[in-house]
Protein backbone atom coordinates (compact mmCIF):
# COMPACT_ATOMS: atom_id res chain seq x y z
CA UNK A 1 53.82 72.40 135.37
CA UNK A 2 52.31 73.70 138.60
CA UNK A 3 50.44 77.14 138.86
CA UNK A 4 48.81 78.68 141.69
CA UNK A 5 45.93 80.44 140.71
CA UNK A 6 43.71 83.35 142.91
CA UNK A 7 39.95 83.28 141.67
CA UNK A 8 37.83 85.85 142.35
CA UNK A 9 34.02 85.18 141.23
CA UNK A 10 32.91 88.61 141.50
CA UNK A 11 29.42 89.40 141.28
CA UNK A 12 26.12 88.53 139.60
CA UNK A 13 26.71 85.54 136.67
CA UNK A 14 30.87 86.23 137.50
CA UNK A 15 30.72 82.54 140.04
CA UNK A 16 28.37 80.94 137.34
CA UNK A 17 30.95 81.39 134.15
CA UNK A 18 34.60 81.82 136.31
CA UNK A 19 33.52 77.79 137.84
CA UNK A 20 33.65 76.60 133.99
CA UNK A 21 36.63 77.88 133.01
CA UNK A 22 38.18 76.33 136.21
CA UNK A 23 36.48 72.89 135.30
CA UNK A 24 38.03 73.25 131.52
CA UNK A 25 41.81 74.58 133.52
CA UNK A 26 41.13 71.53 135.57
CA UNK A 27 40.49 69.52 132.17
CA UNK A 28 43.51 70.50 130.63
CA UNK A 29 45.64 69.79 133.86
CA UNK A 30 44.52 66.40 133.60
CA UNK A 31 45.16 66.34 129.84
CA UNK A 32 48.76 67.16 130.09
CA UNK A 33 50.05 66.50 133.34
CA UNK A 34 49.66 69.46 135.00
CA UNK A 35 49.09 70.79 138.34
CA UNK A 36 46.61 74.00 139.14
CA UNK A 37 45.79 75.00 142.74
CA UNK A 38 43.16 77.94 143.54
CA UNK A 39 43.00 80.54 146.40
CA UNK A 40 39.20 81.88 146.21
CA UNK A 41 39.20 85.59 146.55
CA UNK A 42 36.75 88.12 147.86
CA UNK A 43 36.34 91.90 145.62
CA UNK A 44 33.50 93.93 144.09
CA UNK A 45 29.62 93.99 145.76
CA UNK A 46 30.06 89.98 147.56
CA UNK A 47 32.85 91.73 149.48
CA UNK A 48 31.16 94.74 150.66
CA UNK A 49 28.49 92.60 151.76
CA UNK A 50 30.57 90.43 153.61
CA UNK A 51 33.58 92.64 154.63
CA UNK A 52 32.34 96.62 153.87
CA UNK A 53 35.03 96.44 151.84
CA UNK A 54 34.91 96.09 147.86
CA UNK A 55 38.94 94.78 147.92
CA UNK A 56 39.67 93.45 151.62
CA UNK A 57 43.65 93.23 152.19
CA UNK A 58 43.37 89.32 151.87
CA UNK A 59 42.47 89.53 148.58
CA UNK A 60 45.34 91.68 147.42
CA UNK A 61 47.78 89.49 149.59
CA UNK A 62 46.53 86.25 147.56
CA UNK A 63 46.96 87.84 144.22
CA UNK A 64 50.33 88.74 144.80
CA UNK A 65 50.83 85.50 145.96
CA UNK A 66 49.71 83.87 142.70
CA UNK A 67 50.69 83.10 139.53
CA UNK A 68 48.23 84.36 137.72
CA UNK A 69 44.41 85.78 138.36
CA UNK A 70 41.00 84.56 137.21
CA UNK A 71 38.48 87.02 137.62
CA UNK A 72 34.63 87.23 136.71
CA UNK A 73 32.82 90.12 137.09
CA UNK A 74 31.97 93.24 138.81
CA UNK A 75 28.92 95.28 139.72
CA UNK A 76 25.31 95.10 141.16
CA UNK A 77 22.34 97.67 140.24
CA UNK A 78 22.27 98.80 143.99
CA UNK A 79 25.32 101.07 143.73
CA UNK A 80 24.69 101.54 139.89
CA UNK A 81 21.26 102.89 140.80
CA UNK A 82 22.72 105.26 143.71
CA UNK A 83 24.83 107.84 142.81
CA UNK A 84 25.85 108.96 146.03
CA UNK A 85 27.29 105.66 147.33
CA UNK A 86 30.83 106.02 148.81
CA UNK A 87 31.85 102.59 148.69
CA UNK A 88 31.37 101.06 145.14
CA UNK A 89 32.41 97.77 143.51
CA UNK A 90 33.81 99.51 141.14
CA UNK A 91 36.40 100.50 143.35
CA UNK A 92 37.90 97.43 144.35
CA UNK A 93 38.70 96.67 140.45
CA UNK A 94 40.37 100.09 140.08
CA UNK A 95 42.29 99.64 143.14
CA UNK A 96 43.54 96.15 142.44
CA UNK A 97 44.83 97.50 139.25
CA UNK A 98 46.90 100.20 141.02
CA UNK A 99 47.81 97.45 144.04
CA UNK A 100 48.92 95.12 141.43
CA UNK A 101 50.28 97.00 138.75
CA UNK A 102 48.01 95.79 135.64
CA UNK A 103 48.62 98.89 133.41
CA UNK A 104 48.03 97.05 130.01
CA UNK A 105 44.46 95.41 129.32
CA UNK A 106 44.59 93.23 126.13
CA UNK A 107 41.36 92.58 124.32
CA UNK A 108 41.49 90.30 121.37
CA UNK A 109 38.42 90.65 118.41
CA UNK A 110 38.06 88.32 116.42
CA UNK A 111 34.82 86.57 114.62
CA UNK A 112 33.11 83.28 114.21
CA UNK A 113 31.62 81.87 110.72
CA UNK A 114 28.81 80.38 112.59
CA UNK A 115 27.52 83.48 114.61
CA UNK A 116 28.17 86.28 111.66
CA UNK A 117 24.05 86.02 111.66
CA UNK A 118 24.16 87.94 114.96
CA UNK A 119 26.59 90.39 114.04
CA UNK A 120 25.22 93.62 113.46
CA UNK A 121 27.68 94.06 110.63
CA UNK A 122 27.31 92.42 107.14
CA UNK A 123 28.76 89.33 106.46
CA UNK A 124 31.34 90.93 104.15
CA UNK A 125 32.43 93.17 106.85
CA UNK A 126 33.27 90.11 109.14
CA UNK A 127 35.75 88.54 106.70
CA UNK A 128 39.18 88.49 108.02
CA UNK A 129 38.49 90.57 110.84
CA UNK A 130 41.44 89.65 113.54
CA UNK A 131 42.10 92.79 115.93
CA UNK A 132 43.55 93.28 119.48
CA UNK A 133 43.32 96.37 122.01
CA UNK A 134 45.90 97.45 124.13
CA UNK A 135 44.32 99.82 126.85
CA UNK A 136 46.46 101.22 129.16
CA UNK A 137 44.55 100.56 132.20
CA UNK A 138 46.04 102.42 135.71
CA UNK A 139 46.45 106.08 134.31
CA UNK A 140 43.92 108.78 132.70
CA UNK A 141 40.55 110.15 134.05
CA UNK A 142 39.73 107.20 135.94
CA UNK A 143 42.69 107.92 138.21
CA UNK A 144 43.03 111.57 138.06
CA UNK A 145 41.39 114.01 140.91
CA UNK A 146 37.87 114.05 141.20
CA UNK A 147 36.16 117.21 142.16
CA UNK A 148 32.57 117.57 143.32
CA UNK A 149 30.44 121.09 144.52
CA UNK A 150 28.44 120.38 147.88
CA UNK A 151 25.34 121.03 145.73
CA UNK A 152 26.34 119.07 142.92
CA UNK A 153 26.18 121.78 140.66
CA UNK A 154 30.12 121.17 139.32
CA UNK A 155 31.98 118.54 139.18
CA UNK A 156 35.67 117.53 137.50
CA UNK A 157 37.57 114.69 136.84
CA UNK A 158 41.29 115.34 135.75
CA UNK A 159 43.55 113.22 132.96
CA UNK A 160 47.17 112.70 133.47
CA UNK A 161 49.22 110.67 132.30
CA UNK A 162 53.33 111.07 132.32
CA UNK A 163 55.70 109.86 129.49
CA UNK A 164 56.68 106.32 131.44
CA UNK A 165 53.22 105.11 131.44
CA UNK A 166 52.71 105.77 127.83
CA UNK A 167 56.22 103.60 127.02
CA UNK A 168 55.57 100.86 129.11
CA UNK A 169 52.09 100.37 127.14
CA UNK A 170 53.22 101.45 123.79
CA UNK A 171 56.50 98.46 124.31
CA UNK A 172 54.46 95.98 124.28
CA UNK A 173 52.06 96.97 121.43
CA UNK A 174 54.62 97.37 119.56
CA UNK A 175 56.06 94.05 120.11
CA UNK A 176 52.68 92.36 119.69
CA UNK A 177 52.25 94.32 116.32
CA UNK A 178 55.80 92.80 115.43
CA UNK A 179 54.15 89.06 116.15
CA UNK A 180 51.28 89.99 114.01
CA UNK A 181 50.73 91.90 110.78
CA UNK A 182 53.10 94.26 111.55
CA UNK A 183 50.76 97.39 111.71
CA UNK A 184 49.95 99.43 114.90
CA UNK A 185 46.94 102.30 115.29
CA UNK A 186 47.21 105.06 117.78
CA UNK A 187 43.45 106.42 118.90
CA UNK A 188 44.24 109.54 120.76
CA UNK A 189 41.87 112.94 120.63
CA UNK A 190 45.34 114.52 119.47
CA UNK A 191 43.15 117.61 118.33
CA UNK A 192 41.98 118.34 121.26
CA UNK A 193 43.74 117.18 124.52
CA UNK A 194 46.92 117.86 125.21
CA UNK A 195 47.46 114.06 126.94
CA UNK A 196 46.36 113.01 123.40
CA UNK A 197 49.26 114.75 122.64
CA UNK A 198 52.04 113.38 124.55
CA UNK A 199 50.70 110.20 123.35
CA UNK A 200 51.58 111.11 119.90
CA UNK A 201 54.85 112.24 120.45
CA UNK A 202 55.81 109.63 122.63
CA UNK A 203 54.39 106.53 120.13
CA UNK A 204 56.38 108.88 117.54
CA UNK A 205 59.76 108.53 119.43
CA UNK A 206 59.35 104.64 120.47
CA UNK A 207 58.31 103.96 116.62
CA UNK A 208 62.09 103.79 115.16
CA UNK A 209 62.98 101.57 117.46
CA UNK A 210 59.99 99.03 115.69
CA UNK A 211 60.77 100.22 112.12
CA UNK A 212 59.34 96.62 110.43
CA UNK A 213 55.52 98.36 111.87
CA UNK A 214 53.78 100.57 110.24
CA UNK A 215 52.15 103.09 112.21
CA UNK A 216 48.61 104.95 111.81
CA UNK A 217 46.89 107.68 113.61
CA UNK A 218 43.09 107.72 114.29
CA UNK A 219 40.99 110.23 116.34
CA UNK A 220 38.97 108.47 118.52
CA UNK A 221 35.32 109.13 116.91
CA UNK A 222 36.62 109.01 113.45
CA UNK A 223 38.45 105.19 115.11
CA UNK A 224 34.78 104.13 116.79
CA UNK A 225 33.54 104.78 113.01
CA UNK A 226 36.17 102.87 111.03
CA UNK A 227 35.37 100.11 113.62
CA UNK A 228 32.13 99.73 112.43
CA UNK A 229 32.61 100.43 108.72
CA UNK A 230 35.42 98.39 107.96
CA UNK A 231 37.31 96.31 111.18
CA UNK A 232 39.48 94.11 109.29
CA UNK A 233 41.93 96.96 109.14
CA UNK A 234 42.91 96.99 112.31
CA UNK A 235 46.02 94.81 113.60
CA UNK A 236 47.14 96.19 116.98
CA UNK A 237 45.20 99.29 118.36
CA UNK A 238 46.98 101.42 120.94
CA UNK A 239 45.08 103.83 123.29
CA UNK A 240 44.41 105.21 126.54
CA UNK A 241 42.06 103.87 129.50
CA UNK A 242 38.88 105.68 128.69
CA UNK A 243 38.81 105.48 124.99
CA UNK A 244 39.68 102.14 125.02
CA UNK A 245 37.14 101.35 127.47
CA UNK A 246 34.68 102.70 125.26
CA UNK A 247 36.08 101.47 121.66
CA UNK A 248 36.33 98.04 123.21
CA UNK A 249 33.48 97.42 124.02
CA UNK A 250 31.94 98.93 120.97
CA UNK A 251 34.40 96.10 119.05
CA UNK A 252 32.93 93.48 121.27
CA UNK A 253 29.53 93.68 119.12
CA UNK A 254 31.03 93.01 116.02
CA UNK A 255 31.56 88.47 116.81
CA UNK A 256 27.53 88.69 117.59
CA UNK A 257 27.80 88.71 121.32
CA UNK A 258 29.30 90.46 124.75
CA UNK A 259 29.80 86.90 126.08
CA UNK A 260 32.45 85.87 123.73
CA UNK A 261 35.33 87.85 124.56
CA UNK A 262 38.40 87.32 126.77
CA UNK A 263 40.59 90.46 128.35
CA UNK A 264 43.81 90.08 129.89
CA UNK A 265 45.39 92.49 132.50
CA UNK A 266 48.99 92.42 132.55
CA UNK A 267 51.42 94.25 134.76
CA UNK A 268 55.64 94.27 135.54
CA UNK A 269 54.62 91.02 137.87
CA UNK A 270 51.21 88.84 137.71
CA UNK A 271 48.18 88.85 135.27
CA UNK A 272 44.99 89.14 135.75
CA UNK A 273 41.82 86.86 132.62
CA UNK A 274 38.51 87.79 132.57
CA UNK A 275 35.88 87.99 130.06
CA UNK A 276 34.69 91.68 128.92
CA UNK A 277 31.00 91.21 129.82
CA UNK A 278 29.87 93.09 133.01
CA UNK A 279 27.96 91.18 135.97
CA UNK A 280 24.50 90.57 134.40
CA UNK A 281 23.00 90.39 137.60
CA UNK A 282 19.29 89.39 135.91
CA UNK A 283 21.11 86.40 134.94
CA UNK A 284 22.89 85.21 138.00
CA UNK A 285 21.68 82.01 138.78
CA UNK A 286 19.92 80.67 136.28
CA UNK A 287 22.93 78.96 134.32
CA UNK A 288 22.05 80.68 131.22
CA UNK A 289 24.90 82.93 131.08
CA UNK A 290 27.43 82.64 128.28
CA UNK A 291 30.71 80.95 129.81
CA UNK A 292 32.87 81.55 126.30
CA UNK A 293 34.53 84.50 127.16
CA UNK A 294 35.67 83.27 130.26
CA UNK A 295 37.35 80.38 129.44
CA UNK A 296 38.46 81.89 126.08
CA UNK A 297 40.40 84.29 129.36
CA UNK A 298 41.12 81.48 130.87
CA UNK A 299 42.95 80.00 127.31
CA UNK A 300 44.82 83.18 127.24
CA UNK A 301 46.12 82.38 131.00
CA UNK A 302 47.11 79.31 129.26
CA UNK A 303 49.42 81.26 126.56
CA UNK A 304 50.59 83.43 129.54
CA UNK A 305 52.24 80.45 131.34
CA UNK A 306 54.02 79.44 128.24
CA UNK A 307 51.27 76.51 127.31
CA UNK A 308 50.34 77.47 123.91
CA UNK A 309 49.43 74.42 122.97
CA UNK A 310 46.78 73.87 125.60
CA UNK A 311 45.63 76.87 124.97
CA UNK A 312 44.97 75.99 120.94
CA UNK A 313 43.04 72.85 122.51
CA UNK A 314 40.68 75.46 124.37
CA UNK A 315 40.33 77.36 121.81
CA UNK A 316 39.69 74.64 119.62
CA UNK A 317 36.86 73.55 121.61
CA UNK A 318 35.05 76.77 122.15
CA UNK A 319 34.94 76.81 118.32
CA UNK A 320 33.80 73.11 117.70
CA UNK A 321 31.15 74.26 120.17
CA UNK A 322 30.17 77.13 118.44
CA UNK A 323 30.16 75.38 114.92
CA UNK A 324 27.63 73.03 116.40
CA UNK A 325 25.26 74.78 118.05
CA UNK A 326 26.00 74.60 121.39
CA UNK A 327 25.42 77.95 122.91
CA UNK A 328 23.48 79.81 125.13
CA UNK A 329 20.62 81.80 125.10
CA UNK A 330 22.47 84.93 124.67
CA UNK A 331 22.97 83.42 121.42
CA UNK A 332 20.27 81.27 120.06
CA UNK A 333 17.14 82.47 122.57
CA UNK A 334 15.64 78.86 121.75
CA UNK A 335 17.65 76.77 120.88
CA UNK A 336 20.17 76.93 124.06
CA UNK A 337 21.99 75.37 126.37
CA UNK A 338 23.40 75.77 130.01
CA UNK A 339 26.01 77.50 130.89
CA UNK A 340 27.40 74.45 132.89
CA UNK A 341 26.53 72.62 129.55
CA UNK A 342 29.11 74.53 127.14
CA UNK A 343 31.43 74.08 130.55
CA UNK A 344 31.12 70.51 130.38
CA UNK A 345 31.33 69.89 126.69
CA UNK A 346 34.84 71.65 126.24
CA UNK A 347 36.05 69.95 129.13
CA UNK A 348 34.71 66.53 127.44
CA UNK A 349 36.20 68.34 123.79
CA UNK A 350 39.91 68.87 126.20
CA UNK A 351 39.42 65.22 127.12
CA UNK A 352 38.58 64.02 123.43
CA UNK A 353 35.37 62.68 124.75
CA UNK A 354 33.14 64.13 122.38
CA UNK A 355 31.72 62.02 118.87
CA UNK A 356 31.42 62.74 115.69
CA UNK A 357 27.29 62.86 116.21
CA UNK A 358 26.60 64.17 119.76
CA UNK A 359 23.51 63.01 121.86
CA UNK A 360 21.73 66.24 121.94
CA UNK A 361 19.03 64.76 124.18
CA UNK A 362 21.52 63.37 126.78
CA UNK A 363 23.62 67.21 126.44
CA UNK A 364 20.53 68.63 126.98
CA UNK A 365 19.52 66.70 130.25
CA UNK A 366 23.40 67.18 131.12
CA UNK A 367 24.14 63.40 130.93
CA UNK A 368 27.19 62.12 129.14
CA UNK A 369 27.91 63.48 125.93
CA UNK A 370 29.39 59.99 124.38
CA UNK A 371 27.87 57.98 122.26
């Protein structure tokens, strides 16, 4: 198979994890015969340095021309620290969404035996917890008109979403809930907002058509609670762009780090991976970020172009990594090892290089990890 991928490193640690999960694509294209090409991309702060512009026109132009999109993340502590910027990073995410169409963001949870020590859950919490987020990702207050006084002293940000937007989400929920356990949760603010409520009524209306799922209805803080106090409940959960933005990353916590999660963007014609973590930019450069959740995105690329079974051999080796200690300081603060490290040890895992009793010495000094 041959795929033509756009990468776009982003900012802060986004270049340092985004080149590992293109060493591990590059692994598994060797693997199993295929072919992957990259177009490197400009968007968030690195563009607006080099172009003023947080999403120049090329960039757009070579994700449409793609198959799929690797992304790694966004933001640097100059514009978070100003609020009166005009041009933001920020902005060139929002508007690629919109350019591309990416209204779905799907955010897997899931947890690891090894790491339930860095959880802050109890162990008996963790059991069984396997969870996925569908955020619907180019509508709501993010989008909506934004109002500001000359002297600051109001401002407004309107939500709107219309009826097609909700379908288009809710479809493929629903479908995924099918694939699952069969059980999809709705986290709207129903008593409240009156989008919450065309939510409801529309999931209400698309539900006969899925009649094998059973369907639940959570307000948002009484959802970021259940969450917490008991996660293995959830199977598919539904909701709109800001409370999904906030409940997924409150999930995120629960497998014992930020670093280990993978999103996916999806849209009517392309796809965009990237891990959930933000830019880290008092990380960037010192190899010590966590590279799991990218190329755990870059395994659900993988799925996306119909290569399940590579993508089982990536995951496979993120988890024989994490059952033996190899991880980064994120996750053991003494015990760690480079982010190229991990990088290079699921590409050797993809080639079946790696033995039973790994060299730690020679992983450590990034030699060969056979024996």
């Amino acid at each position: 198979m041959n795929k033509h991928i756009a990468v776009i490193n982003g900012d802060g640690i986004g270049p340092e994890v985004t080149a590992q999960s293109v060493r591990v694509l590059n692994a598994i294209a060797e693997q199993f015969g295929h072919e992957f090409t990259y177009t490197y991309c400009l968007m968030g702060a690195d563009a607006i340095d080099k172009t003023g512009n947080p999403l120049p026109d090329e960039t757009v132009e070579g994700c449409l021309n793609a198959d799929a999109i690797l992304f790694g993340a966004i933001g640097h502590p100059k514009y978070d620290n100003d609020p009166t910027a005009k041009v933001r990073p920020e902005q060139g995410l929002l508007k690629l969404r919109k350019s591309l169409q990416l209204f779905a963001n799907i955010r897997p949870v899931s947890t690891y035996a090894a790491l339930e020590h860095l959880s802050p859950l109890k162990a008996k919490q963790l059991e069984n917890v396997d969870f996925v987020i569908y955020r619907e990702l180019t509508g709501g207050i993010y989008f909506g008109e934004k109002k500001v006084a000359e002297d600051y002293s109001e401002a407004s940000d309107l939500c709107v979403y219309t009826k097609t937007e909700i379908e288009r989400i809710s479809h493929l929920a629903f479908k995924a809930a099918q694939q699952r356990r069969k059980k999809l949760t709705l986290v709207d603010k129903a008593n409240v907002l009156e989008s919450s409520r065309l939510w409801r009524k529309v999931v209400q209306e698309i539900a006969p058509q899925y009649s094998d799922v059973v369907v639940d209805f959570l307000f948002v803080d009484n959802a970021a609670m259940q969450i917490i106090l008991n996660p293995k409940q959830f199977d598919v959960v539904l909701t709109e762009n800001m409370f999904g933005d906030i409940i997924s990353d409150e999930a995120s916590v629960i497998s014992g780090s930020l670093g280990l999660l993978p999103s996916a963007s999806v849209g009517a014609a392309t796809a965009l991976f990237e891990p959930i973590h933000g830019s880290y930019p008092q990380a960037a450069g010192k190899d010590i970020a966590n590279p799991t959740g990218s190329i755990l995105s870059a395994a659900m690329m993988l799925d996306h172009f119909g290569l399940h079974k590579e993508a089982e051999v990536v995951r496979a080796g993120v988890n024989w990594a994490l059952a033996n200690g190899f991880v980064t300081k994120d996750i053991d603060p003494v015990n760690y090892y480079f982010t190229s490290t991990i990088g290079e040890l699921i590409s050797d895992f993809v080639h079946n290089r790696v033995a039973t009793d790994v060299n730690r010495n020679n992983i450590e000094l990034r030699k060969s990890t056979i024996i």
